[in-house]
Protein backbone atom coordinates (compact mmCIF):
# COMPACT_ATOMS: atom_id res chain seq x y z
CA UNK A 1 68.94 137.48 156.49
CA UNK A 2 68.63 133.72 157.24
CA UNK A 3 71.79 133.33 155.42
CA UNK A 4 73.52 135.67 157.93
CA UNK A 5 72.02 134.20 160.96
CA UNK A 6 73.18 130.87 160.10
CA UNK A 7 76.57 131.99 158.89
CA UNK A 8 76.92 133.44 162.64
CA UNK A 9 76.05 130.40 164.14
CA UNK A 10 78.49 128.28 162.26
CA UNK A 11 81.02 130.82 162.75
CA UNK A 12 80.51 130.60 166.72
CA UNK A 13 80.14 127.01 166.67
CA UNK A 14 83.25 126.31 165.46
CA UNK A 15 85.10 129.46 167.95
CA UNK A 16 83.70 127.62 170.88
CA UNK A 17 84.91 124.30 169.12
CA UNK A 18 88.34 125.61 168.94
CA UNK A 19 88.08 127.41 172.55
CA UNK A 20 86.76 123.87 173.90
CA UNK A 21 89.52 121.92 172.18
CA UNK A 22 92.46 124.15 173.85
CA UNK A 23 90.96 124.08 176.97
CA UNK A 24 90.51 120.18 177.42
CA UNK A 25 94.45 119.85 176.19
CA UNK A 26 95.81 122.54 178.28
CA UNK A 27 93.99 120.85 181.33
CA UNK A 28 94.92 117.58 179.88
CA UNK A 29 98.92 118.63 180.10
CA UNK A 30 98.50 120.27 183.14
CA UNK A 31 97.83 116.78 184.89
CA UNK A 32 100.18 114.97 183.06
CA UNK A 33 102.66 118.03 184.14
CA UNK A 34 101.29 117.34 187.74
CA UNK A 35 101.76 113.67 187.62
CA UNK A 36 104.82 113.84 186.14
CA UNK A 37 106.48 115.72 188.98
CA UNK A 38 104.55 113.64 191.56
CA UNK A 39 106.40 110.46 190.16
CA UNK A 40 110.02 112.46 190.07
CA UNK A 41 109.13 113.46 193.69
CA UNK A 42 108.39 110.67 194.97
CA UNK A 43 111.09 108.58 192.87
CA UNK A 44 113.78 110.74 194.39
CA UNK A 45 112.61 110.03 197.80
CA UNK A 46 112.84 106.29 196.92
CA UNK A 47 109.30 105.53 197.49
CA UNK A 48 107.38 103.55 195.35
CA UNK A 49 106.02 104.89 192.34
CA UNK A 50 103.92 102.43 190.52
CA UNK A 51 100.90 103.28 191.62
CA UNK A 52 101.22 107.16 190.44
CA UNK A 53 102.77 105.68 186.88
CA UNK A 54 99.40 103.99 186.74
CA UNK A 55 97.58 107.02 187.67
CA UNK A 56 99.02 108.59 184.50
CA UNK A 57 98.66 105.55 181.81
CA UNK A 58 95.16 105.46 183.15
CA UNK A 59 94.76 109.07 182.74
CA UNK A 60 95.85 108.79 179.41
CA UNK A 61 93.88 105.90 178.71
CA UNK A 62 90.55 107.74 179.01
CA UNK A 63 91.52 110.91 177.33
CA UNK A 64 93.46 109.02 174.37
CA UNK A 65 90.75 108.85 171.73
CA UNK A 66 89.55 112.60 172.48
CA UNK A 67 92.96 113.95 172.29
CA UNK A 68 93.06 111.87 168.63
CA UNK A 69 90.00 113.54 167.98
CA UNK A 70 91.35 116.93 168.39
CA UNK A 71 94.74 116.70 167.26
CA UNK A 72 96.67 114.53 164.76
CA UNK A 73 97.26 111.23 165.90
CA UNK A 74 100.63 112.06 164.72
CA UNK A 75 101.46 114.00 167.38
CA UNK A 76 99.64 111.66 170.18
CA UNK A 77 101.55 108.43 169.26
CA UNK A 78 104.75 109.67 170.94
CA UNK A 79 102.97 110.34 173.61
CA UNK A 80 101.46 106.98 173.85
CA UNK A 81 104.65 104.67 172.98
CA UNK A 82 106.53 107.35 175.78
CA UNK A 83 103.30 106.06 178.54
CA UNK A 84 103.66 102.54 177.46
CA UNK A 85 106.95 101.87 178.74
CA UNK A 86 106.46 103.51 182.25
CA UNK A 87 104.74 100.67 184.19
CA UNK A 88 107.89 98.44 183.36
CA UNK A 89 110.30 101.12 184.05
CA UNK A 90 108.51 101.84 187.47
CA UNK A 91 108.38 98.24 188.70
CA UNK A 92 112.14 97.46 187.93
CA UNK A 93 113.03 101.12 189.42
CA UNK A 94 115.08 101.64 186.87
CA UNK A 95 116.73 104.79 186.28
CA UNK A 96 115.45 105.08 182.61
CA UNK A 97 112.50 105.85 184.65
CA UNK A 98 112.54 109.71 185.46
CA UNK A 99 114.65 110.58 181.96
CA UNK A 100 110.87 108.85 180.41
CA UNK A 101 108.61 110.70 182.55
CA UNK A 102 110.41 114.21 181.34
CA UNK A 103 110.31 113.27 177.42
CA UNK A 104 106.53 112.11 178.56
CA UNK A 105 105.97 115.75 180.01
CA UNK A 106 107.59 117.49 177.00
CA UNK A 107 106.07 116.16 174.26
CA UNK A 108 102.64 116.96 176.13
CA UNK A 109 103.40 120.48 176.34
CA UNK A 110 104.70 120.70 173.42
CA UNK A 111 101.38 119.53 172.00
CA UNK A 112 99.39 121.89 174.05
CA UNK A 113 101.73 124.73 172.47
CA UNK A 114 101.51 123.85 169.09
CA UNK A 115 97.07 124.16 170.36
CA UNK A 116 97.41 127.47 171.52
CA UNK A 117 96.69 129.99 168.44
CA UNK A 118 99.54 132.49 168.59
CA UNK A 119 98.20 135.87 166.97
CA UNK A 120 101.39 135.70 164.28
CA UNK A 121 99.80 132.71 162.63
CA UNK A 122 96.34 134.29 162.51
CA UNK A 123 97.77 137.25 160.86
């Protein structure tokens, strides 16, 4: 019976792992998705917009090593070497700029796709 009761609890552990793991990259895309179209918004109404580009890289910064954690690093590098060109980009307002920010917001939802467990690949 102990043997059951513990199977259970390493069964649920690693559910809510999964669960907790989805959830942290879905809300991690949805801000880069948000600061991504803040920085086209604002870039098309030829404001300045180095101080949202840093809002992202910084973002990025602090949820780097978790998003490692959870997923290949593989699939994060892009993602980095995409965010480490933006801050030059923004301050020479080039038009590389907004083309960067859209491969930036791809590849992040494609990561949170490739997350989500789609009930073909459990079966």
């Amino acid at each position: 019976m102990k043997r059951l009761y513990i199977s259970i609890i390493m069964l649920a552990a690693v559910i809510s792992g999964g669960i907790a793991s989805v959830v942290y990259i879905e809300h991690a895309d949805d801000r880069i998705q948000y600061l991504g179209a803040q920085i086209r918004e604002e870039y098309s109404r030829g404001e300045d917009v180095t101080d949202d580009v840093a809002k992202l890289c910084r973002f990025w910064e602090e949820h780097y090593l978790v998003m490692c954690f959870i997923d290949n690093s593989n699939d994060i590098s892009p993602i980095s070497a995409e965010i480490s060109r933006l801050p030059e980009l923004a301050e020479q307002r080039s038009e590389d700029l907004i083309p960067q920010v859209d491969c930036v917001c791809y590849l992040s939802g494609k990561l949170n796709d490739k997350q989500f467990p789609y009930i073909h690949s459990v079966l």
